[in-house]
C-alpha atoms as a PDB file:
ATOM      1  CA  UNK A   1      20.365   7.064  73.031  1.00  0.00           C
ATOM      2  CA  UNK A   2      18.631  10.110  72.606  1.00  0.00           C
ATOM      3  CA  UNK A   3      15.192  10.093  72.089  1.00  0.00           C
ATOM      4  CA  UNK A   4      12.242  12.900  71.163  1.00  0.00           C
ATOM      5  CA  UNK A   5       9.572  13.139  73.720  1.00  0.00           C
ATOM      6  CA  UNK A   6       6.488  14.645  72.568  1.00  0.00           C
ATOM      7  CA  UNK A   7       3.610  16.450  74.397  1.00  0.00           C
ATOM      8  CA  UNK A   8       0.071  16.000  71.551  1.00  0.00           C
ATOM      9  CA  UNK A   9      -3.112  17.539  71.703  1.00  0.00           C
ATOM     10  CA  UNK A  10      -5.667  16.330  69.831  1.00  0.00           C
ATOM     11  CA  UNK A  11      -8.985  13.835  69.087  1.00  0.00           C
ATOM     12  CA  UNK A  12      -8.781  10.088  68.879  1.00  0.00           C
ATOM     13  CA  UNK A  13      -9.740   9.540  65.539  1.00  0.00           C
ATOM     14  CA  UNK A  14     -10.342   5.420  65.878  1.00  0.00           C
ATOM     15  CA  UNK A  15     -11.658   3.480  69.098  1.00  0.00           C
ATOM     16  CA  UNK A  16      -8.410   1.791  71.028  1.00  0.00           C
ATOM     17  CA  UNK A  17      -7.467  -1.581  69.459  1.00  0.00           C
ATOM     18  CA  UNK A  18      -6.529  -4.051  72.651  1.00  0.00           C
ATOM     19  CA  UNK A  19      -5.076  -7.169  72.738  1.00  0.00           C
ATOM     20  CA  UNK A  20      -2.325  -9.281  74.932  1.00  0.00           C
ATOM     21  CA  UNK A  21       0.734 -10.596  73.469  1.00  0.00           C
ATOM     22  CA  UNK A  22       1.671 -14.334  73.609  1.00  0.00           C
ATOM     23  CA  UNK A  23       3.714 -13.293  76.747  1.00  0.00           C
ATOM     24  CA  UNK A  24       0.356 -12.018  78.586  1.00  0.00           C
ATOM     25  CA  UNK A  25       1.655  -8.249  77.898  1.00  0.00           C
ATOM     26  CA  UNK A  26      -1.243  -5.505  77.216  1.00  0.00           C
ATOM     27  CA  UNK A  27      -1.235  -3.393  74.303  1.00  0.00           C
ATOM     28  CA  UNK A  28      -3.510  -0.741  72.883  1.00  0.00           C
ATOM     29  CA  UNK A  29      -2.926   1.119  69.665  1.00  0.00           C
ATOM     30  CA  UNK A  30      -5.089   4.180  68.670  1.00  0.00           C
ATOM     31  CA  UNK A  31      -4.636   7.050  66.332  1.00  0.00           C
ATOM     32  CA  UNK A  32      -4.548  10.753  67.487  1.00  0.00           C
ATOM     33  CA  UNK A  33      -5.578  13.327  64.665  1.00  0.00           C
ATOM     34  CA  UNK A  34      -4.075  16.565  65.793  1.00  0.00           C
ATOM     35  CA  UNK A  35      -5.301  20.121  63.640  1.00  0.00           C
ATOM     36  CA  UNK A  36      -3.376  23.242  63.552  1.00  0.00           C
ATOM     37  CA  UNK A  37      -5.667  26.061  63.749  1.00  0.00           C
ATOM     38  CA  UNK A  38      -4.220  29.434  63.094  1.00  0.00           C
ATOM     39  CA  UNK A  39      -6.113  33.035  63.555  1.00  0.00           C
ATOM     40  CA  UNK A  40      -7.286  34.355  60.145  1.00  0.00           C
ATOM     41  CA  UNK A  41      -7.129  38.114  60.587  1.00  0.00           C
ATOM     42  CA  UNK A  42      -9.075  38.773  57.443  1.00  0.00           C
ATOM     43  CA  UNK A  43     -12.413  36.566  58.974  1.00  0.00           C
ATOM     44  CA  UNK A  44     -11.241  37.680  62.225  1.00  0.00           C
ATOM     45  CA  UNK A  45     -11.722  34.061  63.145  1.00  0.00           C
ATOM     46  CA  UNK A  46     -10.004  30.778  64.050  1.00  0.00           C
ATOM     47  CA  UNK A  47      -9.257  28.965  61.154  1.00  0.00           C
ATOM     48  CA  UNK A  48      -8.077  25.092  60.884  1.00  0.00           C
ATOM     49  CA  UNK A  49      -5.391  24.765  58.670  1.00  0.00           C
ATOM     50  CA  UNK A  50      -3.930  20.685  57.910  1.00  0.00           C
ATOM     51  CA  UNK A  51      -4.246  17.705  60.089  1.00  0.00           C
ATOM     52  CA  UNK A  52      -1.491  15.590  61.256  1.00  0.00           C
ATOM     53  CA  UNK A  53      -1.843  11.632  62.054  1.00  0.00           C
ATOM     54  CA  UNK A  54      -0.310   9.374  64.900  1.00  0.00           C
ATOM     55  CA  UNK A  55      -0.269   6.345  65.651  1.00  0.00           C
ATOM     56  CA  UNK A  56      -0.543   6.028  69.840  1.00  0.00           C
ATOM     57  CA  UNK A  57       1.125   3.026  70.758  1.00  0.00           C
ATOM     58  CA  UNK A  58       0.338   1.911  75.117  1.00  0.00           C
ATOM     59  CA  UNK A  59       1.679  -0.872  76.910  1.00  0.00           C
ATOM     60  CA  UNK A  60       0.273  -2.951  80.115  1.00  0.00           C
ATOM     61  CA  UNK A  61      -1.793  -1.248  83.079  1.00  0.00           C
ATOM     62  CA  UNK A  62      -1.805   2.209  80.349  1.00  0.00           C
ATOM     63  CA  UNK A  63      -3.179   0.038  77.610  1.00  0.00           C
ATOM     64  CA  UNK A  64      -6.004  -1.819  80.253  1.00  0.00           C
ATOM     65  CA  UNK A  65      -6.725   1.899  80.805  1.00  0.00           C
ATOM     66  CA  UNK A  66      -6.734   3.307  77.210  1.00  0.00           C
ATOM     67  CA  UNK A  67      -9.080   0.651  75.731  1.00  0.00           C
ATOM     68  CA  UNK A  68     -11.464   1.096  78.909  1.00  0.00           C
ATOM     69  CA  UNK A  69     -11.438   5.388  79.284  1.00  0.00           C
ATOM     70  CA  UNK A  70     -11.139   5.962  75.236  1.00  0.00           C
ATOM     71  CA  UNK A  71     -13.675   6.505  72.875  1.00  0.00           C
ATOM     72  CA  UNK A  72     -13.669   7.919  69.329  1.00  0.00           C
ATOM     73  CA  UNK A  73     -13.275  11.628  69.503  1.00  0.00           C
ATOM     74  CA  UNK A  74     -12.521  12.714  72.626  1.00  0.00           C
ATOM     75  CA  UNK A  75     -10.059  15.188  73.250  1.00  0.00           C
ATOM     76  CA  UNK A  76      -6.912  13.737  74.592  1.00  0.00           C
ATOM     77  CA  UNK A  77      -2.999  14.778  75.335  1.00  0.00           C
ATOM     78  CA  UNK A  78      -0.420  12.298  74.641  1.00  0.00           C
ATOM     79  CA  UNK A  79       3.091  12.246  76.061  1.00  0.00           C
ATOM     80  CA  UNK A  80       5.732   9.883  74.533  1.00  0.00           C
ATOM     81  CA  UNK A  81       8.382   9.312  72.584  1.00  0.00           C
ATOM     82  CA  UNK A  82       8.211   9.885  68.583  1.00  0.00           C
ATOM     83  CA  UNK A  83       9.578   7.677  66.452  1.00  0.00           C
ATOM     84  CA  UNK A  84       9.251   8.364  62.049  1.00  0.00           C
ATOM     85  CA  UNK A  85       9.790   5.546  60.431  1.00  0.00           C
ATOM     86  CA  UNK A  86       9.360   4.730  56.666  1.00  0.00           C
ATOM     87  CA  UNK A  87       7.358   1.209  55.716  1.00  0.00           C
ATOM     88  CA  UNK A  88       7.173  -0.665  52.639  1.00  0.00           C
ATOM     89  CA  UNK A  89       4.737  -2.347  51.352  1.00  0.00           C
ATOM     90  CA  UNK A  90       5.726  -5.373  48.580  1.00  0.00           C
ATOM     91  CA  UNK A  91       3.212  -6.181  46.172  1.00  0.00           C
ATOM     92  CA  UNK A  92       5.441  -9.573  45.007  1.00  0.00           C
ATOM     93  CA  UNK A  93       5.322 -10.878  48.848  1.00  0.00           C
ATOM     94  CA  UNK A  94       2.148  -9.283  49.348  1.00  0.00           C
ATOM     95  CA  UNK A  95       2.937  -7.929  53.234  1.00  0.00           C
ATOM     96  CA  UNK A  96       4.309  -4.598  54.904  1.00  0.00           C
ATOM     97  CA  UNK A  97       7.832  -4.308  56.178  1.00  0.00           C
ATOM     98  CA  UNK A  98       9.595  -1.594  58.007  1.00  0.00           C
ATOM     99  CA  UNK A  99      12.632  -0.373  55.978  1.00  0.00           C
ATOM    100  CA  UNK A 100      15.953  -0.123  57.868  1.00  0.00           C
ATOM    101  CA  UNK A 101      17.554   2.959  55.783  1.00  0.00           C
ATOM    102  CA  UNK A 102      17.227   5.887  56.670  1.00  0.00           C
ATOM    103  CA  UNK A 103      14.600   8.947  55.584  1.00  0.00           C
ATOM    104  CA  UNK A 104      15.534  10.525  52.223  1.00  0.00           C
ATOM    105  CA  UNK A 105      13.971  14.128  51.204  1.00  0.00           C
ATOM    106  CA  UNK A 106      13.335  17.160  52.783  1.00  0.00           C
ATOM    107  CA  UNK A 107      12.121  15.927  56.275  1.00  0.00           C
ATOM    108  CA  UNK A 108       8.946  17.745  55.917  1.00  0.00           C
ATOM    109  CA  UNK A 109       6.934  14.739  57.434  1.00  0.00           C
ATOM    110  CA  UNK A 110       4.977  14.199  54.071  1.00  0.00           C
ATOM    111  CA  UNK A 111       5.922  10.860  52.387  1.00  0.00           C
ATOM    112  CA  UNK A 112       9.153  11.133  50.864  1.00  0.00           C
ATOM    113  CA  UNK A 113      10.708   9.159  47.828  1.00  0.00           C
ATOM    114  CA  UNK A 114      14.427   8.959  46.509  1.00  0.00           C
ATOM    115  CA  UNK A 115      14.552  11.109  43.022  1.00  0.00           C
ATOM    116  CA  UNK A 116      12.556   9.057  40.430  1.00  0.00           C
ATOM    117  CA  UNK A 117      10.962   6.611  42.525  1.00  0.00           C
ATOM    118  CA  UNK A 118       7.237   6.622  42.457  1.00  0.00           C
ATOM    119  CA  UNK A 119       6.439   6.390  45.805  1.00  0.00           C
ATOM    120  CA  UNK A 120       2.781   5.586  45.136  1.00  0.00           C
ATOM    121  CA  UNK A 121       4.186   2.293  43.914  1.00  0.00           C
ATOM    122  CA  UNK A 122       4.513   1.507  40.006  1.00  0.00           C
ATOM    123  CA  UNK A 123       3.309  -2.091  38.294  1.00  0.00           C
ATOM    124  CA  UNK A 124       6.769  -2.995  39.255  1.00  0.00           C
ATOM    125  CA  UNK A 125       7.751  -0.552  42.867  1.00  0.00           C
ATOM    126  CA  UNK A 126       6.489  -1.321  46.187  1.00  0.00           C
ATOM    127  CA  UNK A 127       4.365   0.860  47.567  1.00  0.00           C
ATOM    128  CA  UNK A 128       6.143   3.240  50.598  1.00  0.00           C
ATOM    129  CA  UNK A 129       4.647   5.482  53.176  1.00  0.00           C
ATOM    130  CA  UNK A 130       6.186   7.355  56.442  1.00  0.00           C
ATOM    131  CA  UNK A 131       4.185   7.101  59.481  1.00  0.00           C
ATOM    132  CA  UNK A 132       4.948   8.747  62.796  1.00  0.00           C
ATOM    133  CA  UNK A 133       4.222   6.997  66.025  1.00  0.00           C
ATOM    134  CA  UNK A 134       4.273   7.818  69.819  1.00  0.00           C
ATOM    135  CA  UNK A 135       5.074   5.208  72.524  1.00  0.00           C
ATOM    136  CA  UNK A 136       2.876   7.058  75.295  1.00  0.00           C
ATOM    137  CA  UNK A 137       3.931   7.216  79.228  1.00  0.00           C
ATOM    138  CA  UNK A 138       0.779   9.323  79.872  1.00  0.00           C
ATOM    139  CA  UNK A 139      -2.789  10.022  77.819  1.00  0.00           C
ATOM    140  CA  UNK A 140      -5.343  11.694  79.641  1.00  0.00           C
ATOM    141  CA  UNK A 141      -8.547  13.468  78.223  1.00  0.00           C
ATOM    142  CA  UNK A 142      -8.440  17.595  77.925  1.00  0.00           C
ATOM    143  CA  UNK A 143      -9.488  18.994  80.586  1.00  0.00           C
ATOM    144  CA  UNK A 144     -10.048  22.098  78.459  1.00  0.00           C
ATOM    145  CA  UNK A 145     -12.644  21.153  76.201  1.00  0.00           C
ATOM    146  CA  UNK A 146     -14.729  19.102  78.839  1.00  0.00           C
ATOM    147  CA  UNK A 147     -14.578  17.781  82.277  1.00  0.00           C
ATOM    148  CA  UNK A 148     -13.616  13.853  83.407  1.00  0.00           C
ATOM    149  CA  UNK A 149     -13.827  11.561  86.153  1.00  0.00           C
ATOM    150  CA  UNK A 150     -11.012   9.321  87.589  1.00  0.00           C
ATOM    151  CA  UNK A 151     -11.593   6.138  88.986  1.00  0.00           C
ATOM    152  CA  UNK A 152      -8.537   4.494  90.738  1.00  0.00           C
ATOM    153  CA  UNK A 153      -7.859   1.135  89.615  1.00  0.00           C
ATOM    154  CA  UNK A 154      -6.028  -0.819  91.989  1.00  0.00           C
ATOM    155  CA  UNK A 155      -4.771  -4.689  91.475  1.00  0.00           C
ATOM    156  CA  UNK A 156      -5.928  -6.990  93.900  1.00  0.00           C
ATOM    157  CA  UNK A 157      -3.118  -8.441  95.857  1.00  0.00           C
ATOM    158  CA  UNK A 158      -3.683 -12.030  97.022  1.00  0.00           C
ATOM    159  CA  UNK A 159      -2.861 -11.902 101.250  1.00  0.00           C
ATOM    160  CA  UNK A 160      -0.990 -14.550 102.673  1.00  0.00           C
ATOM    161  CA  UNK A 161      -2.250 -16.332 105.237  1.00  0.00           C
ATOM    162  CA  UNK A 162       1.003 -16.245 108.478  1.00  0.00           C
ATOM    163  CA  UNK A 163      -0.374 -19.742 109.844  1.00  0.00           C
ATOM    164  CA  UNK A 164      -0.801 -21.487 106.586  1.00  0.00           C
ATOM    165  CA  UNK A 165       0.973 -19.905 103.957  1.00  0.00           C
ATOM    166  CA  UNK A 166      -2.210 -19.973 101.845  1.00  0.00           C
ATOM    167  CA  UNK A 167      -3.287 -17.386  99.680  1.00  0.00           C
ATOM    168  CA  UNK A 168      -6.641 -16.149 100.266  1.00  0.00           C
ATOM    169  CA  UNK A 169      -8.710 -14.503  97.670  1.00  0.00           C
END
């Protein structure tokens, strides 16, 4: 299957949520706020122009890392792959759901509604949104707007012990 992979500058706009599955898996979830700026030749000056949200999504030692080098903020590039998907929330059932049809409208990455649906959601329509997301292989602060320092994190390995075939610690 072809997938998009996506390169995203931009600022963390919330602190890295962290937690571990019920399988012991790490995940962190941020989101990236990313502004086009364009030049304004009548200021003769950089201009920002609209903002664009995503939600970061990091799995296991990337995650660990995330939710311990991330703060609110800071300028970051993502890599990843980009998924759009349209949820749905139902007011009768009261929780959110991921719908499994496909985008209608224009694909111009606003929210987009069938013909004479209220998207906002009616007394009687459920309330639907599109939110694009990036499962991230890499984030890193940028190195362009301020400097960093790595620290190497390595796992401890436990060594086996030839003689005994203990562990030691």
């Amino acid at each position: 299957m072809n997938e998009s992979w996506v390169t995203v500058v931009g600022n963390a706009a919330t602190r890295p949520d962290f937690w571990e599955t019920a399988a012991g898996v790490a995940v962190a979830r941020f989101r990236l706020a990313v502004t086009v700026r364009r030049w304004d030749r009548g200021r003769d000056a950089w201009a920002d122009a609209y903002t664009s949200f995503y939600t970061v999504w990091t799995w296991r030692s990337l995650a660990a890392n995330v939710a311990g080098s991330v703060s609110l903020g800071e300028p970051l590039v993502v890599h990843g792959t980009l998924r759009v998907r349209e949820r749905e929330w139902d007011r009768d059932r009261d929780r959110e759901r991921e719908r499994d049809r496909p985008l209608q409208g224009d694909g111009g990455g606003a929210a987009a509604a069938a013909p004479g649906v209220d998207s906002g959601g009616g007394a009687n329509q459920p309330r639907r949104w599109v939110t694009a997301e990036i499962d991230a292989l890499a984030v890193g602060h940028d190195l362009t707007r301020g400097t960093s320092a790595f620290r190497r994190i390595s796992q401890a390995k436990p060594l086996l012990n030839a003689l005994t075939g203990a562990t030691s610690p």
